[in-house]
Structure formats: structure tokens, C-alpha cells
Protein backbone atom coordinates (compact mmCIF):
# COMPACT_ATOMS: atom_id res chain seq x y z
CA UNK A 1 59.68 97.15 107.18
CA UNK A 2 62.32 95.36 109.53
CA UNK A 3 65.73 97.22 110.38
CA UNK A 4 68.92 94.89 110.53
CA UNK A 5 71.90 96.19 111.83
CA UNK A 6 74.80 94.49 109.53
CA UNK A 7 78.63 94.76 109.02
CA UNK A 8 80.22 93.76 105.77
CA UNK A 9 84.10 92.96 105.48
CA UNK A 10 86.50 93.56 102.93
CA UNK A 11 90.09 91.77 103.02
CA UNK A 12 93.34 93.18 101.30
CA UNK A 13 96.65 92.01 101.35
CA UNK A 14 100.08 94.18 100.57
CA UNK A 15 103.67 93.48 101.10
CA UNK A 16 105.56 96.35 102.64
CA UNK A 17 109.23 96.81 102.88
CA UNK A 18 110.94 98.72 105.83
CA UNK A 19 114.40 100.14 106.44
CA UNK A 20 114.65 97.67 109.02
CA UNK A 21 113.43 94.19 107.09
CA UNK A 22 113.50 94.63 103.29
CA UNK A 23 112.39 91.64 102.73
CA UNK A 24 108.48 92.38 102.60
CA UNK A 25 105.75 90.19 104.57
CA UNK A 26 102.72 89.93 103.22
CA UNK A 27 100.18 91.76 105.53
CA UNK A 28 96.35 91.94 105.70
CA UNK A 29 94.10 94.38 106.42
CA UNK A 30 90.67 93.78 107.11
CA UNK A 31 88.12 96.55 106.69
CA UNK A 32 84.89 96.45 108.91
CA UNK A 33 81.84 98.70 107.46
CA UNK A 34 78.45 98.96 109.77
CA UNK A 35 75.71 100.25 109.07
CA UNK A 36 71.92 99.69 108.72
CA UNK A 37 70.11 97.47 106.01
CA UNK A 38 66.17 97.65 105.12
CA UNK A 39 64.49 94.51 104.69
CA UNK A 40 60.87 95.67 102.65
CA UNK A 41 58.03 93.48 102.63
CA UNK A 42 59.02 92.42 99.10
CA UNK A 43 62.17 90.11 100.93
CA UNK A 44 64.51 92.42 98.70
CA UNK A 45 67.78 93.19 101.23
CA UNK A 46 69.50 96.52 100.74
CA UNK A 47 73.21 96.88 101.39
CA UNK A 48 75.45 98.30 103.03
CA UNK A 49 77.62 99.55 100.70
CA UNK A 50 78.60 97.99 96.94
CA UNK A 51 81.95 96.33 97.34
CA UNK A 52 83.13 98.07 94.47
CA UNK A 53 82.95 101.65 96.14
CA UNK A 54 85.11 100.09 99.32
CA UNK A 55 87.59 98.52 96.61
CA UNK A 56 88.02 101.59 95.05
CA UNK A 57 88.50 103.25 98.37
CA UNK A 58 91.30 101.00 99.58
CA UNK A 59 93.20 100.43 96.47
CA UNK A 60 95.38 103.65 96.03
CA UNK A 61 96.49 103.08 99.67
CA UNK A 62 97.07 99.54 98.83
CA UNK A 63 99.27 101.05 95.99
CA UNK A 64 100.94 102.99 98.17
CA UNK A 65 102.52 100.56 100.62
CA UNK A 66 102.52 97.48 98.24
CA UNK A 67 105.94 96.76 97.27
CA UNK A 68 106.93 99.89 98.31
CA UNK A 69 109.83 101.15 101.35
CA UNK A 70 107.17 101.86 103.56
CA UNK A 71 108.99 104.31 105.54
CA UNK A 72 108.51 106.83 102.70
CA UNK A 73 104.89 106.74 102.87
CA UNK A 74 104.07 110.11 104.22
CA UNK A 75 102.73 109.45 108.21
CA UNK A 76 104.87 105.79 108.39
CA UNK A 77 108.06 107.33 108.57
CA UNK A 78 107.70 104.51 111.89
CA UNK A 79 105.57 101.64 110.10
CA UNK A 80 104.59 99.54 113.59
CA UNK A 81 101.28 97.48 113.21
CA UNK A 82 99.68 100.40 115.24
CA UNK A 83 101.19 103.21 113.21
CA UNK A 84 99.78 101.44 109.43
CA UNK A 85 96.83 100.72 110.94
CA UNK A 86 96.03 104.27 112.08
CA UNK A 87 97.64 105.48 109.14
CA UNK A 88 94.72 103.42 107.24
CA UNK A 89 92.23 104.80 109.47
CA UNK A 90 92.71 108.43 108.77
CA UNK A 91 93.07 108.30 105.17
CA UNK A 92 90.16 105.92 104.58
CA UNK A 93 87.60 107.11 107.40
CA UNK A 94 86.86 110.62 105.43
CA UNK A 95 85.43 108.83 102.70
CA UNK A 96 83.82 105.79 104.09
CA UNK A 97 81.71 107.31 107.15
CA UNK A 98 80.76 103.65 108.08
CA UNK A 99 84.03 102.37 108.71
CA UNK A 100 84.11 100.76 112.14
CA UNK A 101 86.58 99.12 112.55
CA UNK A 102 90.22 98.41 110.88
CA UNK A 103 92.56 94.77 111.32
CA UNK A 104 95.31 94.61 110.63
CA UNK A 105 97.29 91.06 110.38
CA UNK A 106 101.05 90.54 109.98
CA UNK A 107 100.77 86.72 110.56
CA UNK A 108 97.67 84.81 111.21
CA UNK A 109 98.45 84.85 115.28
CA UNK A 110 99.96 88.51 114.96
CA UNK A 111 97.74 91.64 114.18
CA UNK A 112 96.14 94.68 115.59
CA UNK A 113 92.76 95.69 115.84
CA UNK A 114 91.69 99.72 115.57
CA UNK A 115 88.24 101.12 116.06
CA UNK A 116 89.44 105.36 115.73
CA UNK A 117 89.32 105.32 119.46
């Protein structure tokens, strides 16, 4: 039996509003889940994680800041790049153990990159 040390990566996109810009951009955030994958002498891969489970993770938080004044989000009273990303970090990190690593985009040469560190 052969090891494989994988990531998968999930992309979501939400438009929040600020006090400062009401007109909402659409941001990204890209979740990064590693972990370790068995590959049995049958050739059958296991996963990571389903993509459902990761969906269902992300989408109340997704909820929460999509199309929404993002200042009144409880912890982005200051919504910076960092700030949301961080923000995504401790409420999703509790439930999915494997999350390394967070992106977030505001344009496709703008973004920041966490990794709970």
C-alpha cells in the first residue's frame, strides 16, 4: 500500500459590501485541504475529504458576507483582505482539521494568502 500526500481545493466566490465601498466586489476564496490518501493494491484512490462536507462547511460563512454590509459580520467590524481571511480561518479551521491553507482574491493580481501562522 503506497501513501500519497495530496491537497484538494475548493473555490467560492461572495460579494461583500463595506461602509467604505457599497458597491460589492466579487471576491474569492480559495480553500486548501491536505492530507494523506491510500492507494491499495486494487488501484482504488481514497480521498481526502468528499467535496460535499467542505461545501457544506463554507456555505453559511459564504451566507454571511454575501451580499451582506460586511462590517456587521461579528470579527469584520475592519473587513481588510487580512482581517476576512483570518476571520475565515477561525471559523472554518474547528471543523475542517485539514485545512492548510486559506486565499483569498479581491482581483485576479490582488489577494492574500493565510496558512493560521
Amino acid at each position: 500500500m503506497e501513501i500519497y500526500r495530496n491537497s484538494l481545493l475548493t473555490q467560492h466566490t461572495f460579494s461583500p459590501m463595506s461602509r467604505k465601498d457599497i458597491n460589492a466586489n466579487k471576491c474569492m476564496v480559495i480553500l486548501i485541504i491536505s492530507g494523506y490518501t491510500l492507494k491499495a493494491y486494487l488501484k482504488r484512490t481514497d480521498w481526502i475529504m468528499d467535496f460535499k462536507e467542505l461545501k457544506d462547511a463554507v456555505a453559511p460563512l459564504i451566507d454571511q458576507v454575501d451580499h451582506q454590509l460586511i462590517n456587521d459580520v461579528p470579527g469584520l467590524e475592519n473587513p481588510t483582505a487580512e482581517n476576512i481571511t483570518i476571520w475565515f480561518w477561525n471559523q472554518l479551521k474547528p471543523r475542517l482539521q485539514a485545512l492548510s491553507r486559506i486565499e483569498l482574491k479581491e482581483t485576479p493580481t490582488t489577494g492574500v494568502i493565510y496558512d493560521g501562522r
